[in-house]
Protein backbone atom coordinates (compact mmCIF):
# COMPACT_ATOMS: atom_id res chain seq x y z
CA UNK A 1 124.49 140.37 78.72
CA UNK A 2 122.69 143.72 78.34
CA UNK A 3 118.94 143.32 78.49
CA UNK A 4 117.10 143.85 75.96
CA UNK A 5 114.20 147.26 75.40
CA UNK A 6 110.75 146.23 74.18
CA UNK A 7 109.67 147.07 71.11
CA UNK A 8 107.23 149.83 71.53
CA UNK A 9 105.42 148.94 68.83
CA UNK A 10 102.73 151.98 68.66
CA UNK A 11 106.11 154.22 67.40
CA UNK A 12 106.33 151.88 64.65
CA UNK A 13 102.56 152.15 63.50
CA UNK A 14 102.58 155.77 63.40
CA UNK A 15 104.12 158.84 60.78
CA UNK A 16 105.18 156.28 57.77
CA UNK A 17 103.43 153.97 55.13
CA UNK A 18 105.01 151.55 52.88
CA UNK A 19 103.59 152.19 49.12
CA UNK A 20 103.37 154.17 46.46
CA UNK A 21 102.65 157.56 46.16
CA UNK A 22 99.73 157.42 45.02
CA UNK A 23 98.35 154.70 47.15
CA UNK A 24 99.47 157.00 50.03
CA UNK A 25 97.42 159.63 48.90
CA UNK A 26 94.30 157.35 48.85
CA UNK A 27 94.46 156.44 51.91
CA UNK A 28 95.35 160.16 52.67
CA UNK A 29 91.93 161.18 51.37
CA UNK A 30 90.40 157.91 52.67
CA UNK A 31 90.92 158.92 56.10
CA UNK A 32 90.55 162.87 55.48
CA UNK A 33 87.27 161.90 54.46
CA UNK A 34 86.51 159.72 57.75
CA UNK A 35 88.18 162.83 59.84
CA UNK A 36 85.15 164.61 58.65
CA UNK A 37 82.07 162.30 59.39
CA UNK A 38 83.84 160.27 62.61
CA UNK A 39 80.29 159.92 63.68
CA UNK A 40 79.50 157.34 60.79
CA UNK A 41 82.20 154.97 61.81
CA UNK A 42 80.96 155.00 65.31
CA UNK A 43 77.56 154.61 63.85
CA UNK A 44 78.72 151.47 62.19
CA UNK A 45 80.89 150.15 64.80
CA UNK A 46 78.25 150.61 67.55
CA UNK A 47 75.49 148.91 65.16
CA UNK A 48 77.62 145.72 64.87
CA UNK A 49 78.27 145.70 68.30
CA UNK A 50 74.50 145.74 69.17
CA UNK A 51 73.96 142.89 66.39
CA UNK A 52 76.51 140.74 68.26
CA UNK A 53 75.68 141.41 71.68
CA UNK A 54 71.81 140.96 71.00
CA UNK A 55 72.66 137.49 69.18
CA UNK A 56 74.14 136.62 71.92
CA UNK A 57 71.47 137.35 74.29
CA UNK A 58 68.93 135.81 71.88
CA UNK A 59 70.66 132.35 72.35
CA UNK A 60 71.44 132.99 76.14
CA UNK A 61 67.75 133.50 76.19
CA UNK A 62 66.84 130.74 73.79
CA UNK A 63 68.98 128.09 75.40
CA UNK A 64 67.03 129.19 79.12
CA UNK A 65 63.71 128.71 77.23
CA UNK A 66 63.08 132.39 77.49
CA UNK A 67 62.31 135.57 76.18
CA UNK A 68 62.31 138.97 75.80
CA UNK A 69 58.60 139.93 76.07
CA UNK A 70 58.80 138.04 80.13
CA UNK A 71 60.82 141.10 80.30
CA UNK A 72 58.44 143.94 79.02
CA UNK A 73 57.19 145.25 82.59
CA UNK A 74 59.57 147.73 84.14
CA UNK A 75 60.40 146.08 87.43
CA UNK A 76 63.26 145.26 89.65
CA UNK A 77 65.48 142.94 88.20
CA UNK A 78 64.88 139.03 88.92
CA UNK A 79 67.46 136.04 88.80
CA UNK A 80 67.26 135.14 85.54
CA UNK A 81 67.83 138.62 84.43
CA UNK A 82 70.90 139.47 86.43
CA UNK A 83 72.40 136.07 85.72
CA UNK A 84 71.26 137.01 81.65
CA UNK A 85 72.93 140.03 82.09
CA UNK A 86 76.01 139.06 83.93
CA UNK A 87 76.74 136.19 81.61
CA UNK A 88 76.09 138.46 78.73
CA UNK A 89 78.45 140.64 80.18
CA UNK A 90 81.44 138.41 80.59
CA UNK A 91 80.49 137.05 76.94
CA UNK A 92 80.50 139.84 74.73
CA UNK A 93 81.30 142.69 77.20
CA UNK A 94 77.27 144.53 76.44
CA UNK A 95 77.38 147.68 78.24
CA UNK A 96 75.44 148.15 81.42
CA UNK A 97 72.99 150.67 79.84
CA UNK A 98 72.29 148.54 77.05
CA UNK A 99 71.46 145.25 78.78
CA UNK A 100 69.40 148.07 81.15
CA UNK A 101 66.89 149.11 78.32
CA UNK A 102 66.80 145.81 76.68
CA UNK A 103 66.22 143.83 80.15
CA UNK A 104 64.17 146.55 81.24
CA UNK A 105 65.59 147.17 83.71
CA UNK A 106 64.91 150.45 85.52
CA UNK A 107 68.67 151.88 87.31
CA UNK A 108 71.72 151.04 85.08
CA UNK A 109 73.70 151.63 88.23
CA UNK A 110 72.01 148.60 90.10
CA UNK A 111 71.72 146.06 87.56
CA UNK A 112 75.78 146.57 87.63
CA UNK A 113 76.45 146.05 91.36
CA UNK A 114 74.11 143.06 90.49
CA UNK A 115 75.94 141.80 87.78
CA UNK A 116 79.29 142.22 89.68
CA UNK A 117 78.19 140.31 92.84
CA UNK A 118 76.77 137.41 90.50
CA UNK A 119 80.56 137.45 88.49
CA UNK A 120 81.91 136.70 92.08
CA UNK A 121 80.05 134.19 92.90
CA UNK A 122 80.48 132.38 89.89
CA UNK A 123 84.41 132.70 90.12
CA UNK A 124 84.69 132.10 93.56
């Protein structure tokens, strides 16, 4: 019995639309149009992904029976912060630099050596 190739399915998805012509050509100019402001699509996207991540962290920090403003002074990270973060992290997937200036957290760097110890412990 011969085996069998996987479907490579990103050759399928690419060079060929089902439709007529001139629903091709709208999405032709649709995406011609997006070619030439790509920066308002990542604008978009990366304002939906700060909604979710910081609704998240509002009921992370809700269901602790904290909040943001214990945060306000610029100082190393505690517990709760790193175990905020981490959990936030494995959640939603927030972005180090994010959960940084939102934590207040000073070094970006160290809050995610931080974040990966506490992700071990939890697993192990």
């Amino acid at each position: 019995m011969p085996l069998e190739r996987p479907i490579r399915r990103e050759l399928l998805s690419h060079g060929w639309a089902i439709g007529t012509s001139g629903w091709r050509q709208a999405v032709a100019q649709e995406h011609a149009q997006l070619a030439l402001a790509p920066e308002y699509e990542r604008k978009q996207l990366r304002e939906i992904k700060e909604a979710r991540w910081r609704g998240e962290l509002d009921r992370m920090l809700h269901e602790r029976g904290l909040s943001l403003t214990e945060s306000v002074k610029k100082a190393p990270p505690t517990g709760w912060k790193i175990e905020v973060a981490a959990e936030l992290r494995r959640r939603v997937g927030a972005p180090y630099q994010w959960m940084a200036e939102i934590l207040k957290i000073n070094r970006p760097a160290s809050l995610r050596m931080q974040v990966h110890r506490c992700l071990l412990q939890v697993s192990a």
